[in-house]
PDB file of N, CA and C in Angstrom:
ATOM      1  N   UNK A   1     -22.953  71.760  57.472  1.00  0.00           N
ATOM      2  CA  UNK A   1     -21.787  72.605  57.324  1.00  0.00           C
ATOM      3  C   UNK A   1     -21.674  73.497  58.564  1.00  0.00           C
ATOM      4  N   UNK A   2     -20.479  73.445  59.233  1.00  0.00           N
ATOM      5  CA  UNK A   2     -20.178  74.341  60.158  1.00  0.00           C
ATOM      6  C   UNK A   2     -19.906  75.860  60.200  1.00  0.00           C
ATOM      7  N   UNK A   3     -19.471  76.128  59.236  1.00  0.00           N
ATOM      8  CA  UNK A   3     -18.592  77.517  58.484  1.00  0.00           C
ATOM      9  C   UNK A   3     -19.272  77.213  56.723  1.00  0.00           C
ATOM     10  N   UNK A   4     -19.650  78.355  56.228  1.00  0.00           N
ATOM     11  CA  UNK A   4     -20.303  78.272  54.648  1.00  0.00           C
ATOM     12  C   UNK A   4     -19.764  79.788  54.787  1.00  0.00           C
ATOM     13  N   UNK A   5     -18.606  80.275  54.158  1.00  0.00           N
ATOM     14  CA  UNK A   5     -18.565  80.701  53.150  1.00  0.00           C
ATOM     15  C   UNK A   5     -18.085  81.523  52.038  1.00  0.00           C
ATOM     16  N   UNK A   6     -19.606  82.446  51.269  1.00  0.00           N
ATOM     17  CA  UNK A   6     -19.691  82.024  49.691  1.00  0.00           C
ATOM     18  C   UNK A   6     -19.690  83.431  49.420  1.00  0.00           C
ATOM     19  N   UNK A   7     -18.681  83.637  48.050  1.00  0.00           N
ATOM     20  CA  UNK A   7     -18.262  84.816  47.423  1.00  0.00           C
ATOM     21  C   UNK A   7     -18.002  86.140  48.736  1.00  0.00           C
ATOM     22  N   UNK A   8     -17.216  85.682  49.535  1.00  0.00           N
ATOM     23  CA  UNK A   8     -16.923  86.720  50.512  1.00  0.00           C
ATOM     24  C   UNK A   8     -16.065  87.671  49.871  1.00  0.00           C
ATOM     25  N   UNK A   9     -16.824  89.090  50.132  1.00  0.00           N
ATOM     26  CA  UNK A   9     -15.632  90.314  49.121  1.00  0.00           C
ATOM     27  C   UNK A   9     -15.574  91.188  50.118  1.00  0.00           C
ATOM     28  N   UNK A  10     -14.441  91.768  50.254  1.00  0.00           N
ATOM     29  CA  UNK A  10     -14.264  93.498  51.026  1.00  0.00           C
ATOM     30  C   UNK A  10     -13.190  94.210  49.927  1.00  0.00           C
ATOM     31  N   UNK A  11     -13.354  95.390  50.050  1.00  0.00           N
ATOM     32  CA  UNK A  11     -13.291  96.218  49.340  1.00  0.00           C
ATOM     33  C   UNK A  11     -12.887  97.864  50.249  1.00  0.00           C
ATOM     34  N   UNK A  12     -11.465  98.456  50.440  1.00  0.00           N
ATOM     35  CA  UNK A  12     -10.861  98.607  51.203  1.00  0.00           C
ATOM     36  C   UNK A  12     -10.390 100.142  50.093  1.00  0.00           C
ATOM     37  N   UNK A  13     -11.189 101.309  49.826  1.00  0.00           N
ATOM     38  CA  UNK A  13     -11.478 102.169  49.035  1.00  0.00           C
ATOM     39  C   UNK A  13     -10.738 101.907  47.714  1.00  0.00           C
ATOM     40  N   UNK A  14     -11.202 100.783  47.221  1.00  0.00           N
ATOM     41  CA  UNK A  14     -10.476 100.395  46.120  1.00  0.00           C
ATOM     42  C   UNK A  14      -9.726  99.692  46.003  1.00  0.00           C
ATOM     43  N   UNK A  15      -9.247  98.497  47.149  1.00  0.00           N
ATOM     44  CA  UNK A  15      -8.543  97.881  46.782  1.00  0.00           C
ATOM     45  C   UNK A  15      -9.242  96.940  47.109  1.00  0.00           C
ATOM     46  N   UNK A  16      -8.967  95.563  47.180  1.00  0.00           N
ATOM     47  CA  UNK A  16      -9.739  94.261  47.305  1.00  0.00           C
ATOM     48  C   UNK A  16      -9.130  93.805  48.860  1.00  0.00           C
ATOM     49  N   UNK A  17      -9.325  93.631  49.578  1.00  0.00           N
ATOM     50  CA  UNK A  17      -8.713  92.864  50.591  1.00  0.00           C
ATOM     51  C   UNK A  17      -9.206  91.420  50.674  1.00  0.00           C
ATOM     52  N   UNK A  18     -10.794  91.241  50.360  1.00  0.00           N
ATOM     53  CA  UNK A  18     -10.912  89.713  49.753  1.00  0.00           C
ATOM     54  C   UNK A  18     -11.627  89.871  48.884  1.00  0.00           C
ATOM     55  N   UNK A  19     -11.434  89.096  47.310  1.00  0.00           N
ATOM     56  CA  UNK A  19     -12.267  88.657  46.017  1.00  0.00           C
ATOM     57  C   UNK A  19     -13.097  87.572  46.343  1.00  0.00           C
ATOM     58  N   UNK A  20     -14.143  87.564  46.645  1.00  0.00           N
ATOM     59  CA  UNK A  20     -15.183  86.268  46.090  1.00  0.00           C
ATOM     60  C   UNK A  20     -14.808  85.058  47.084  1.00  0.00           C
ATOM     61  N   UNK A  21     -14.038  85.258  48.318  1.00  0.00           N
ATOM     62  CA  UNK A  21     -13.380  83.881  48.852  1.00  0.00           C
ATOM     63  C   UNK A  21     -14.915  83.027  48.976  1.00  0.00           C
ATOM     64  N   UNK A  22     -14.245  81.850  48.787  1.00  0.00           N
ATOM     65  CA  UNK A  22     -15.820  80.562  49.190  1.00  0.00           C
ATOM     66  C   UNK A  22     -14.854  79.347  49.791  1.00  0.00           C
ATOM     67  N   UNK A  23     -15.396  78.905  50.667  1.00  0.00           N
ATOM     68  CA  UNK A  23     -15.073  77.994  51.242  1.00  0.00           C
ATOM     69  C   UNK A  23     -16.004  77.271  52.579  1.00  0.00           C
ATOM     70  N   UNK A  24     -15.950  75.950  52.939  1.00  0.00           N
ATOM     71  CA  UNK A  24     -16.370  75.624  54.116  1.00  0.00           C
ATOM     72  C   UNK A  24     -16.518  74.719  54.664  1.00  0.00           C
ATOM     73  N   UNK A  25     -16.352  74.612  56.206  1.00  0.00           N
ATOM     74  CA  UNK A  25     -15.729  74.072  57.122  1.00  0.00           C
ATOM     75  C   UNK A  25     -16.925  72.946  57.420  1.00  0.00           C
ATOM     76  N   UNK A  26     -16.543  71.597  57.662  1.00  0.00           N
ATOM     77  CA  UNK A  26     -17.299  70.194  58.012  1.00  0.00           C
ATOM     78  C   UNK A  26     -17.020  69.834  59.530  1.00  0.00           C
ATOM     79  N   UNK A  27     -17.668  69.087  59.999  1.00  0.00           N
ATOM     80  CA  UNK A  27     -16.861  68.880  61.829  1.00  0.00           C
ATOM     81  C   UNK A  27     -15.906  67.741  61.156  1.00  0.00           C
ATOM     82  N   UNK A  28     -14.632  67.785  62.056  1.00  0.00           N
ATOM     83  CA  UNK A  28     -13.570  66.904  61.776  1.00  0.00           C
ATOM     84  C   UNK A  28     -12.007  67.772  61.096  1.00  0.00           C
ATOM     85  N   UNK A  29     -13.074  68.801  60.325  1.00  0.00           N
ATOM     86  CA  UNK A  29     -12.170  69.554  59.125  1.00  0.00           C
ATOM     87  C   UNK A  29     -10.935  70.309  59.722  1.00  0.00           C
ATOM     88  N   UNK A  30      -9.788  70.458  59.586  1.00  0.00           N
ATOM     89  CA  UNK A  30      -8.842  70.999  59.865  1.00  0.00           C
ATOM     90  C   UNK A  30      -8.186  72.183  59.090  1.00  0.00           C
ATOM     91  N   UNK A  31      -8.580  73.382  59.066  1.00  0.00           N
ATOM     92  CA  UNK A  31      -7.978  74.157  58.063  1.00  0.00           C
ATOM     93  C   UNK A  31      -7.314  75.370  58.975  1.00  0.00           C
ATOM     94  N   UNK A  32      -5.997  75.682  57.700  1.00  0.00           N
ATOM     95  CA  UNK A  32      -5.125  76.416  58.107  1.00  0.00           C
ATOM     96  C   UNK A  32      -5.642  77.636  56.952  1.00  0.00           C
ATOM     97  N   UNK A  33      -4.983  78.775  57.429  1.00  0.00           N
ATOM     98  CA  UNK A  33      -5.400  80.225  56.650  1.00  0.00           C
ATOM     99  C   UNK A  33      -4.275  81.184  56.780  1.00  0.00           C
ATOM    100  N   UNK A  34      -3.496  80.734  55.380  1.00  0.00           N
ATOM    101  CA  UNK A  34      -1.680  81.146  55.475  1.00  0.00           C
ATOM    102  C   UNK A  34      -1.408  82.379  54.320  1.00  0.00           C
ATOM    103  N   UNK A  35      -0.699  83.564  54.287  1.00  0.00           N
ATOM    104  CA  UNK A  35      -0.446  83.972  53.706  1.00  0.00           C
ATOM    105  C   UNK A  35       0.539  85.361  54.010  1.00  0.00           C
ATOM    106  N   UNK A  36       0.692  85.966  52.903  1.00  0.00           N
ATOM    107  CA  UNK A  36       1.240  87.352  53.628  1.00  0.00           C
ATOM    108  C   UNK A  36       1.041  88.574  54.264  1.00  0.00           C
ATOM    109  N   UNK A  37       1.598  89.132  54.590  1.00  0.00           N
ATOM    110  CA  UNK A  37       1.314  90.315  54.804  1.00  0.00           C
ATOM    111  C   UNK A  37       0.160  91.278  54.341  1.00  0.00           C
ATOM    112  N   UNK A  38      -0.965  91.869  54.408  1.00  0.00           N
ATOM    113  CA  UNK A  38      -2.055  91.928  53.309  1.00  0.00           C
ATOM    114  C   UNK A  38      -2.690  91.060  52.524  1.00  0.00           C
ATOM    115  N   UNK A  39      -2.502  90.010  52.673  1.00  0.00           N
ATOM    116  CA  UNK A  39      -3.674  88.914  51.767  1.00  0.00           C
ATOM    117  C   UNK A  39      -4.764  88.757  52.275  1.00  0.00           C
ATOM    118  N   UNK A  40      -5.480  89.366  53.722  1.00  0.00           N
ATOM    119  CA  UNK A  40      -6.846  89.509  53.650  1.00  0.00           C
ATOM    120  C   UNK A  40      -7.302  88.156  54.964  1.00  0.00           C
ATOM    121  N   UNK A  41      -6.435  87.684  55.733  1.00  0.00           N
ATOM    122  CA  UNK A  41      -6.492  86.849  57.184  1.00  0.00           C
ATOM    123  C   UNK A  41      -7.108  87.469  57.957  1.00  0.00           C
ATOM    124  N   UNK A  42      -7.137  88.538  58.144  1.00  0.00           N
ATOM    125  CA  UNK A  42      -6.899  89.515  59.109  1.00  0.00           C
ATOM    126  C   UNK A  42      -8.794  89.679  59.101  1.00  0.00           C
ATOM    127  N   UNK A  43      -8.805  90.485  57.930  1.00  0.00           N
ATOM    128  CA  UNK A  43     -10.096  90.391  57.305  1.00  0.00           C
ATOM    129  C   UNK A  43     -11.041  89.903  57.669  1.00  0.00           C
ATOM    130  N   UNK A  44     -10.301  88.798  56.864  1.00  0.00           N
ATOM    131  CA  UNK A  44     -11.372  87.734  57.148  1.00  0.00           C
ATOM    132  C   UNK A  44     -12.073  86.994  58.176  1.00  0.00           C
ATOM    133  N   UNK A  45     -11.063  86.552  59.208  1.00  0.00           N
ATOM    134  CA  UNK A  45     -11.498  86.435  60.467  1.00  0.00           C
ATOM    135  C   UNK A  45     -12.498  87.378  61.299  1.00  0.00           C
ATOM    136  N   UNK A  46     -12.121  88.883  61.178  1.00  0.00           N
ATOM    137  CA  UNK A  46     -13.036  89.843  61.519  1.00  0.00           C
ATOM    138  C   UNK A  46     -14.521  89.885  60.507  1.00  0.00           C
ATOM    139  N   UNK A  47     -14.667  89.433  59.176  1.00  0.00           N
ATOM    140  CA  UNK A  47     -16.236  89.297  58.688  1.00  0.00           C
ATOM    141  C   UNK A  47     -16.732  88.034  59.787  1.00  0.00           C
ATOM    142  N   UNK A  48     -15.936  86.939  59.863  1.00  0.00           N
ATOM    143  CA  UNK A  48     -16.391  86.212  60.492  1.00  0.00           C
ATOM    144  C   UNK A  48     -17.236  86.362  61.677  1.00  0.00           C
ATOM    145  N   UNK A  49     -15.981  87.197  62.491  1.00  0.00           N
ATOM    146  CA  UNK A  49     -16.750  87.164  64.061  1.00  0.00           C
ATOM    147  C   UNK A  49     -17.936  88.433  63.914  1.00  0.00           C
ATOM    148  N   UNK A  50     -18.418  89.317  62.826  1.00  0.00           N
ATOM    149  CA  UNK A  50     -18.662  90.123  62.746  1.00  0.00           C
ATOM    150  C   UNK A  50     -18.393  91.374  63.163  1.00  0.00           C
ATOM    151  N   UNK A  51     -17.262  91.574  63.178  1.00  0.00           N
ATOM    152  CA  UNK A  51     -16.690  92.819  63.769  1.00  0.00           C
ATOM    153  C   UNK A  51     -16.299  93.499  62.750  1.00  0.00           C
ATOM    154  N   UNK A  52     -16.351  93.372  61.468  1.00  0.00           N
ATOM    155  CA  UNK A  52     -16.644  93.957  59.686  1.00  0.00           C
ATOM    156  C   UNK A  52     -17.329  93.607  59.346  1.00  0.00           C
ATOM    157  N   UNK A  53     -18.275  94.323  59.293  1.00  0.00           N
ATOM    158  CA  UNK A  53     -19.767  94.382  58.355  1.00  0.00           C
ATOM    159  C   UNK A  53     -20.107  94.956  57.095  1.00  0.00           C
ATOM    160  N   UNK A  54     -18.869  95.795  56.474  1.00  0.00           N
ATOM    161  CA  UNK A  54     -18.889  96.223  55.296  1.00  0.00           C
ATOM    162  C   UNK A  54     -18.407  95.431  53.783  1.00  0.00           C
ATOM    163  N   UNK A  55     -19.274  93.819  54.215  1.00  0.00           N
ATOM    164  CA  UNK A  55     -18.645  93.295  53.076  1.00  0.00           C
ATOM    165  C   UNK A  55     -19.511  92.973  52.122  1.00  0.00           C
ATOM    166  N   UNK A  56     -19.317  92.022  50.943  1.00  0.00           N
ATOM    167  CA  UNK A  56     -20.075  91.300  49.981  1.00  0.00           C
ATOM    168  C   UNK A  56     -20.043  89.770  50.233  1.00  0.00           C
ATOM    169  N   UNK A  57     -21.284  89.302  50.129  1.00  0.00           N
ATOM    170  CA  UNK A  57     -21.309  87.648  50.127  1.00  0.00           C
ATOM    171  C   UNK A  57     -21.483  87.412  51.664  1.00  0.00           C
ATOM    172  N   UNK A  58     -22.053  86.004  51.800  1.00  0.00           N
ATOM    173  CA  UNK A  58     -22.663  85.270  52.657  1.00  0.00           C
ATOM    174  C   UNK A  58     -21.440  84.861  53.628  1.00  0.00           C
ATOM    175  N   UNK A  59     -22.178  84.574  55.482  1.00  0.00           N
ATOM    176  CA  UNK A  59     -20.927  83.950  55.842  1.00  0.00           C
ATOM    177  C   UNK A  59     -21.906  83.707  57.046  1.00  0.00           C
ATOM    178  N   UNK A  60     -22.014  82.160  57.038  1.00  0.00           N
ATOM    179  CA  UNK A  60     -23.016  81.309  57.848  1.00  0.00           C
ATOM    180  C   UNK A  60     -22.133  79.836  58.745  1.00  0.00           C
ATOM    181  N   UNK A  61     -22.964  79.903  59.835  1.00  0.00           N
ATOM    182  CA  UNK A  61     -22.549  79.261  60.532  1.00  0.00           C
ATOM    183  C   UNK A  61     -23.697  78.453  61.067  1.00  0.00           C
ATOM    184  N   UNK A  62     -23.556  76.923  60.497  1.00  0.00           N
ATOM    185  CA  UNK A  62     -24.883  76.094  60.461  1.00  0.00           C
ATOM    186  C   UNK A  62     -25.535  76.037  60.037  1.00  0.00           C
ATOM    187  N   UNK A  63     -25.557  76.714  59.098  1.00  0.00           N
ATOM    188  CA  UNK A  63     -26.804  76.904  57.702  1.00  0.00           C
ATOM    189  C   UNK A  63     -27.731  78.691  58.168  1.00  0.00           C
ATOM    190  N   UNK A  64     -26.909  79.197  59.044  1.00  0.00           N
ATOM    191  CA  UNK A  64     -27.643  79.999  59.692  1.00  0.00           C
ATOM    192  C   UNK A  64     -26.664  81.789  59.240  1.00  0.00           C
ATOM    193  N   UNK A  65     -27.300  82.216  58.519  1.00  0.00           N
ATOM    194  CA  UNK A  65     -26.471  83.859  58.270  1.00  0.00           C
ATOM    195  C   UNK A  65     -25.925  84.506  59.489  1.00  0.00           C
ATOM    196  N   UNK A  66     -25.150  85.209  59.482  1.00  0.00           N
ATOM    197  CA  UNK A  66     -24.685  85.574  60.939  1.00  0.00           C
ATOM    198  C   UNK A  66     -25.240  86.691  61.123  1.00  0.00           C
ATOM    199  N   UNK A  67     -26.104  87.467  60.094  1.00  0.00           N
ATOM    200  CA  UNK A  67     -26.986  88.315  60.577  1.00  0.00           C
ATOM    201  C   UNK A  67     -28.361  88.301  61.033  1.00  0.00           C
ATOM    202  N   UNK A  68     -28.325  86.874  60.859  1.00  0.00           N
ATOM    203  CA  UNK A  68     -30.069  86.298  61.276  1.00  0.00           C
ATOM    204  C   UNK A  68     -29.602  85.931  62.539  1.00  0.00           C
ATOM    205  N   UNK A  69     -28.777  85.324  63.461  1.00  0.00           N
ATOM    206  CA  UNK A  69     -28.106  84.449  64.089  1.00  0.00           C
ATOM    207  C   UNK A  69     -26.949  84.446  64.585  1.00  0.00           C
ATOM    208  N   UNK A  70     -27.076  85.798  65.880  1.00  0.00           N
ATOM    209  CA  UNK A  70     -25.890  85.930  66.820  1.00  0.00           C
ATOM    210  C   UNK A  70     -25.314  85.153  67.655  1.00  0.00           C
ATOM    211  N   UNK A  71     -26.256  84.062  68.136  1.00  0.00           N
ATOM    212  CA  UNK A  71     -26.286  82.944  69.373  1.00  0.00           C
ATOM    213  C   UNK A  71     -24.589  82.368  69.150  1.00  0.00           C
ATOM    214  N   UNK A  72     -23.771  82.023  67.602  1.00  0.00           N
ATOM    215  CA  UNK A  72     -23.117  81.687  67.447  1.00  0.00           C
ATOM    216  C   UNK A  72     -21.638  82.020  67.180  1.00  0.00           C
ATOM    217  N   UNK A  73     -21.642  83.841  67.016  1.00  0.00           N
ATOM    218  CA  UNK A  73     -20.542  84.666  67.459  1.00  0.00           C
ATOM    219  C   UNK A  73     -19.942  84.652  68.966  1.00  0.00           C
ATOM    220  N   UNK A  74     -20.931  84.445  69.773  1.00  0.00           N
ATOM    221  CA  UNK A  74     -20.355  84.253  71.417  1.00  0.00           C
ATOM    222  C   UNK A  74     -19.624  83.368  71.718  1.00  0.00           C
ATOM    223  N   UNK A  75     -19.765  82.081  70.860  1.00  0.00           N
ATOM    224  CA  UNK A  75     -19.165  80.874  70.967  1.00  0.00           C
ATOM    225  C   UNK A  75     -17.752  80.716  70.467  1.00  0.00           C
ATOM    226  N   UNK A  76     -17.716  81.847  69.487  1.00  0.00           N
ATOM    227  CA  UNK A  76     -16.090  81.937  68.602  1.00  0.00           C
ATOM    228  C   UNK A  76     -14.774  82.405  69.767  1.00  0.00           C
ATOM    229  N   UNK A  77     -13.730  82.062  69.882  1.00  0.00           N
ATOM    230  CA  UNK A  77     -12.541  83.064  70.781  1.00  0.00           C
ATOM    231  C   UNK A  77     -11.908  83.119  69.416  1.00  0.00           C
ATOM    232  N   UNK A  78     -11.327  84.059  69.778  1.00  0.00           N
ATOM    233  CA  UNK A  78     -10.249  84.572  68.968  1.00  0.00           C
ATOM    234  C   UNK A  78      -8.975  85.791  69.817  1.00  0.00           C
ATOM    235  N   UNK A  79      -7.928  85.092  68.818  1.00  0.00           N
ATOM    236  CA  UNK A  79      -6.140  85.891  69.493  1.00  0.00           C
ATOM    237  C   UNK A  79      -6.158  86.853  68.349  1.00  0.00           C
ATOM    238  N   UNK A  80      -5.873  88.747  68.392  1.00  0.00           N
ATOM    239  CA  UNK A  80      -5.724  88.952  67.568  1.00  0.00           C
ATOM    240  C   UNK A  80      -4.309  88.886  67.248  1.00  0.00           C
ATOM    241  N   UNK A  81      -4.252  89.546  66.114  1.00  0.00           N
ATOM    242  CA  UNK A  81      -2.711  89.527  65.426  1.00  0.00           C
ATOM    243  C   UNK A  81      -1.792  90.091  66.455  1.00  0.00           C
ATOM    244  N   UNK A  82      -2.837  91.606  66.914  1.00  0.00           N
ATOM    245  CA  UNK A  82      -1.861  92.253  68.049  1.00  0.00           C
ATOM    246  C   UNK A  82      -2.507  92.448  69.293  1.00  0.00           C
ATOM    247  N   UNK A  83      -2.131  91.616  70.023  1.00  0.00           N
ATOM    248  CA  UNK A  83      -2.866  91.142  71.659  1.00  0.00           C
ATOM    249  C   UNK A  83      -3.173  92.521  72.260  1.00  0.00           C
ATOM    250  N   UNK A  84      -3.663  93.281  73.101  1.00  0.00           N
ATOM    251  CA  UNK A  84      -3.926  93.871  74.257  1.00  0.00           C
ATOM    252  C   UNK A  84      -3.668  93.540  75.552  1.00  0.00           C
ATOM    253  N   UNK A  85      -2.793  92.293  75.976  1.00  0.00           N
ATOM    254  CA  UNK A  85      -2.499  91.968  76.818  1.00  0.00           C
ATOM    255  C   UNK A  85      -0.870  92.624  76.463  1.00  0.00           C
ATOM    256  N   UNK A  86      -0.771  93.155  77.532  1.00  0.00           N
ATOM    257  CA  UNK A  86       0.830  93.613  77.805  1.00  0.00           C
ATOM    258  C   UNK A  86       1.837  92.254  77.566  1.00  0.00           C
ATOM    259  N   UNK A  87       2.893  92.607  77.180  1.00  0.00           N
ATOM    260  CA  UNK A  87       4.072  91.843  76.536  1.00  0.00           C
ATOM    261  C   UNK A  87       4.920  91.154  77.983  1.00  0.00           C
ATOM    262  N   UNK A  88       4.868  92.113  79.262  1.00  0.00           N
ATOM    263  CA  UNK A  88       5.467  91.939  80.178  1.00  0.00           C
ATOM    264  C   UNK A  88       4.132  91.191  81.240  1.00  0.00           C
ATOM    265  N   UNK A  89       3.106  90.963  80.698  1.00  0.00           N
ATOM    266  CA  UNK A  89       2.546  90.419  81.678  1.00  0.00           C
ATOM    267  C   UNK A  89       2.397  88.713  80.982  1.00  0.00           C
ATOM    268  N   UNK A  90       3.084  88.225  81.742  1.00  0.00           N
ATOM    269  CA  UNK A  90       3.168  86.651  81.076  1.00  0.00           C
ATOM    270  C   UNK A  90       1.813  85.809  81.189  1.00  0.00           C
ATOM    271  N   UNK A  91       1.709  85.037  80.252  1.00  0.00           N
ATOM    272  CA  UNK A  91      -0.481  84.035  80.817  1.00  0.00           C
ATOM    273  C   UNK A  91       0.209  83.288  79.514  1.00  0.00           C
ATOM    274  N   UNK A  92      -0.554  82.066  80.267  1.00  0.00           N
ATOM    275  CA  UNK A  92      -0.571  80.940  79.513  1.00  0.00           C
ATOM    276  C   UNK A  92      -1.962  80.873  78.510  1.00  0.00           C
ATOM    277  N   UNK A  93      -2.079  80.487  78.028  1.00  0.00           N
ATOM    278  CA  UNK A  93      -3.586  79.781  76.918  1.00  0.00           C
ATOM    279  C   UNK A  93      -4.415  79.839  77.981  1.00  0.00           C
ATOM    280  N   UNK A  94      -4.288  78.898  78.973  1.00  0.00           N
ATOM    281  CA  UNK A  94      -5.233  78.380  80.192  1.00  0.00           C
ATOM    282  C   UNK A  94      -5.641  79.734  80.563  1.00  0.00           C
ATOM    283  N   UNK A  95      -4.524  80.357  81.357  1.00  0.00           N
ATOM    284  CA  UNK A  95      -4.693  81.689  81.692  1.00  0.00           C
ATOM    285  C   UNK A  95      -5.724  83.264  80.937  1.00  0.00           C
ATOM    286  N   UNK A  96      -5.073  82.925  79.974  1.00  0.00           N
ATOM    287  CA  UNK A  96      -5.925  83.821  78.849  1.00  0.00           C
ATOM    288  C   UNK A  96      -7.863  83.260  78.787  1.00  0.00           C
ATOM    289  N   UNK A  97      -7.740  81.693  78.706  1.00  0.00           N
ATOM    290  CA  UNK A  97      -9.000  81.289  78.732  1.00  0.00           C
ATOM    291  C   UNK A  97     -10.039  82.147  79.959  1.00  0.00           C
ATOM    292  N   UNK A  98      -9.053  81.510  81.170  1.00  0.00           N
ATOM    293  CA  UNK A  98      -9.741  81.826  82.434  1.00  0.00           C
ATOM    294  C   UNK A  98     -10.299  83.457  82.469  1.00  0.00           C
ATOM    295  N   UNK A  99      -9.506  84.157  81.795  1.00  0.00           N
ATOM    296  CA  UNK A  99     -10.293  85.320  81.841  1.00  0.00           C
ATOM    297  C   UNK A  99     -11.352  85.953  81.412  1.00  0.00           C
ATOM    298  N   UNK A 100     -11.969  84.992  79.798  1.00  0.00           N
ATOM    299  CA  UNK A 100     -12.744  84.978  79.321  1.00  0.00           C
ATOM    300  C   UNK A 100     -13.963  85.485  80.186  1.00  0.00           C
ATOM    301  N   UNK A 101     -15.098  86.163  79.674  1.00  0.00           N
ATOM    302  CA  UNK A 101     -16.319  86.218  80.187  1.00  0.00           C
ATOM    303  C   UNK A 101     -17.577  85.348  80.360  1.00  0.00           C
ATOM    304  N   UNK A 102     -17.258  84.167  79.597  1.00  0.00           N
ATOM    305  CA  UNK A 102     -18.136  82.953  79.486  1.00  0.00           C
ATOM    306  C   UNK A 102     -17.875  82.150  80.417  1.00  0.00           C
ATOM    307  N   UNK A 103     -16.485  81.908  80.680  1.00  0.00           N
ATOM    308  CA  UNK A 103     -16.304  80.699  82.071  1.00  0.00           C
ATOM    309  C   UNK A 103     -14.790  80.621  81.959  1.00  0.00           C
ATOM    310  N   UNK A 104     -14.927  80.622  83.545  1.00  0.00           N
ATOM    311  CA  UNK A 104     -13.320  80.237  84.205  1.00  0.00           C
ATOM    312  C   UNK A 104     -13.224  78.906  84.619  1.00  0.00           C
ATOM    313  N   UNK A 105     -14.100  78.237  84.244  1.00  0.00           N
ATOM    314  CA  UNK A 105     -14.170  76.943  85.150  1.00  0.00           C
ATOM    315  C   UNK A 105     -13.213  75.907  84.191  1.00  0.00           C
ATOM    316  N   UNK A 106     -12.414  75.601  85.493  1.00  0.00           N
ATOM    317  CA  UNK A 106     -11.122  75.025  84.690  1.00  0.00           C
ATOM    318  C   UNK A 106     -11.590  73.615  83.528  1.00  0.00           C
ATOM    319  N   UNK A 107     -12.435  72.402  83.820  1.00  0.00           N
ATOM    320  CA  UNK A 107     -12.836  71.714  83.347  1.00  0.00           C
ATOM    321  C   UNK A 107     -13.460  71.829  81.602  1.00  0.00           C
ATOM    322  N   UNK A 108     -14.055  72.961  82.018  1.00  0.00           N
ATOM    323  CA  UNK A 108     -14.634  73.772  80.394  1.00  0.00           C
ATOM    324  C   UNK A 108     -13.169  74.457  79.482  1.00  0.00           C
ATOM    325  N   UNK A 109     -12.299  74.368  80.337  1.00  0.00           N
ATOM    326  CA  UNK A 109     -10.866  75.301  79.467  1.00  0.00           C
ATOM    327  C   UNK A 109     -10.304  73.478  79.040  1.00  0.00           C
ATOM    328  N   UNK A 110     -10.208  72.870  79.745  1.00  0.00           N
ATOM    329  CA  UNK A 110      -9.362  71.953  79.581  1.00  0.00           C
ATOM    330  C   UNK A 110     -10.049  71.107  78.414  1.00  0.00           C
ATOM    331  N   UNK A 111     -11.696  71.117  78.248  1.00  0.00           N
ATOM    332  CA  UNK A 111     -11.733  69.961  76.912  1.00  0.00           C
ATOM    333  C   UNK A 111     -12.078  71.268  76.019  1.00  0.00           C
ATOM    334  N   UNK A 112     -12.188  72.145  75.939  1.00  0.00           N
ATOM    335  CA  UNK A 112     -11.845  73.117  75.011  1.00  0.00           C
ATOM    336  C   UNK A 112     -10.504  73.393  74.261  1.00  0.00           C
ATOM    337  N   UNK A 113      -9.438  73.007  75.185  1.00  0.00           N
ATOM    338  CA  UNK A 113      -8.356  72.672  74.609  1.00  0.00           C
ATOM    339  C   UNK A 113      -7.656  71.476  73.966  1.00  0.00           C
ATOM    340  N   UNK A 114      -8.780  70.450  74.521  1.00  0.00           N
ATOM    341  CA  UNK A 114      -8.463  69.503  74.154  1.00  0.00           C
ATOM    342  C   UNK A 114      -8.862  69.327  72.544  1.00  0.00           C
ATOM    343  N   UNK A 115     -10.113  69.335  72.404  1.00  0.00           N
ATOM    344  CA  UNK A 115     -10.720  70.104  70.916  1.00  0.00           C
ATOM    345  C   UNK A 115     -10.144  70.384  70.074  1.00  0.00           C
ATOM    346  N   UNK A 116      -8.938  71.800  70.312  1.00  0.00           N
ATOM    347  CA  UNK A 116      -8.253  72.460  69.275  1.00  0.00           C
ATOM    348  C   UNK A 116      -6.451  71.262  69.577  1.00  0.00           C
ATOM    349  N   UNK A 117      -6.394  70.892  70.055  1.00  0.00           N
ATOM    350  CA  UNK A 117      -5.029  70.046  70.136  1.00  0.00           C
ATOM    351  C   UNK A 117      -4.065  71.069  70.657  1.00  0.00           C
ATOM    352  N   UNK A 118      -4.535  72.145  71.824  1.00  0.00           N
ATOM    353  CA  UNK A 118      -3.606  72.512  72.028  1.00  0.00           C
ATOM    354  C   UNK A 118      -3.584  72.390  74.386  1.00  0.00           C
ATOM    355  N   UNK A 119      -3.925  71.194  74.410  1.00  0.00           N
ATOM    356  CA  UNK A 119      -3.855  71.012  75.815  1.00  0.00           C
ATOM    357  C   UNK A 119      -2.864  71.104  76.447  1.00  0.00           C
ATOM    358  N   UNK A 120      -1.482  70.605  75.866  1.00  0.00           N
ATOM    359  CA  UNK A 120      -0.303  70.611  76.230  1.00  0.00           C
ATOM    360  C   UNK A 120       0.805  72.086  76.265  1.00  0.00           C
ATOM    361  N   UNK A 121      -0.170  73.039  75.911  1.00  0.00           N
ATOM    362  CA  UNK A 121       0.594  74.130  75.738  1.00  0.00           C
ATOM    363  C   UNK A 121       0.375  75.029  77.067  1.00  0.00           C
TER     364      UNK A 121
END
């Protein structure tokens, strides 16, 4: 299993932002994570990369807890909802990649994109 997981809860001074979510990701697997306004995307993605740590339930990557096992947060990118890149400064995907701190090297952006199916963008 790539992604495990199980009974993920946050709790947002009383309100739920996620109940118990369980789910998880296989290589090949394609999943989308759709909803509204407040249903807890937002969230969730942040328990993931660990940048919220105030939750309930497990959330492993490789059979590995993400608090035993940082090696595999470095490896995640993520767009947030609301960029920090200025609106007037235009960058492509590629562009955005290249700035990354792991590597600019165009070859590593290009089958990285190839990966997510978004090369053509």
């Amino acid at each position: 299993m790539i992604v495990d997981i199980e009974k993920l809860s946050v709790d947002y001074s009383g309100i739920k932002a996620l109940d118990e979510i369980s789910f998880g990701i296989t290589e090949g697997d394609f999943l989308g994570i759709i909803g509204p306004n407040g249903a807890g995307k937002s969230t969730l993605f942040r328990c993931m990369l660990g940048l919220h740590t105030g939750y309930d339930g497990t959330i492993k990557f490789f059979d590995k807890d993400i608090h035993e096992s940082k090696k595999y947060l470095s490896q995640i990118g993520y767009v947030p909802q609301k960029p920090v890149i200025d609106k007037n400064f235009p960058a492509t995907i590629r562009e955005i990649l290249a700035m990354s701190q792991h590597s600019n090297d165009p070859k590593k952006i290009d089958d990285a994109l190839q990966k997510v199916w978004m090369h053509e963008l």
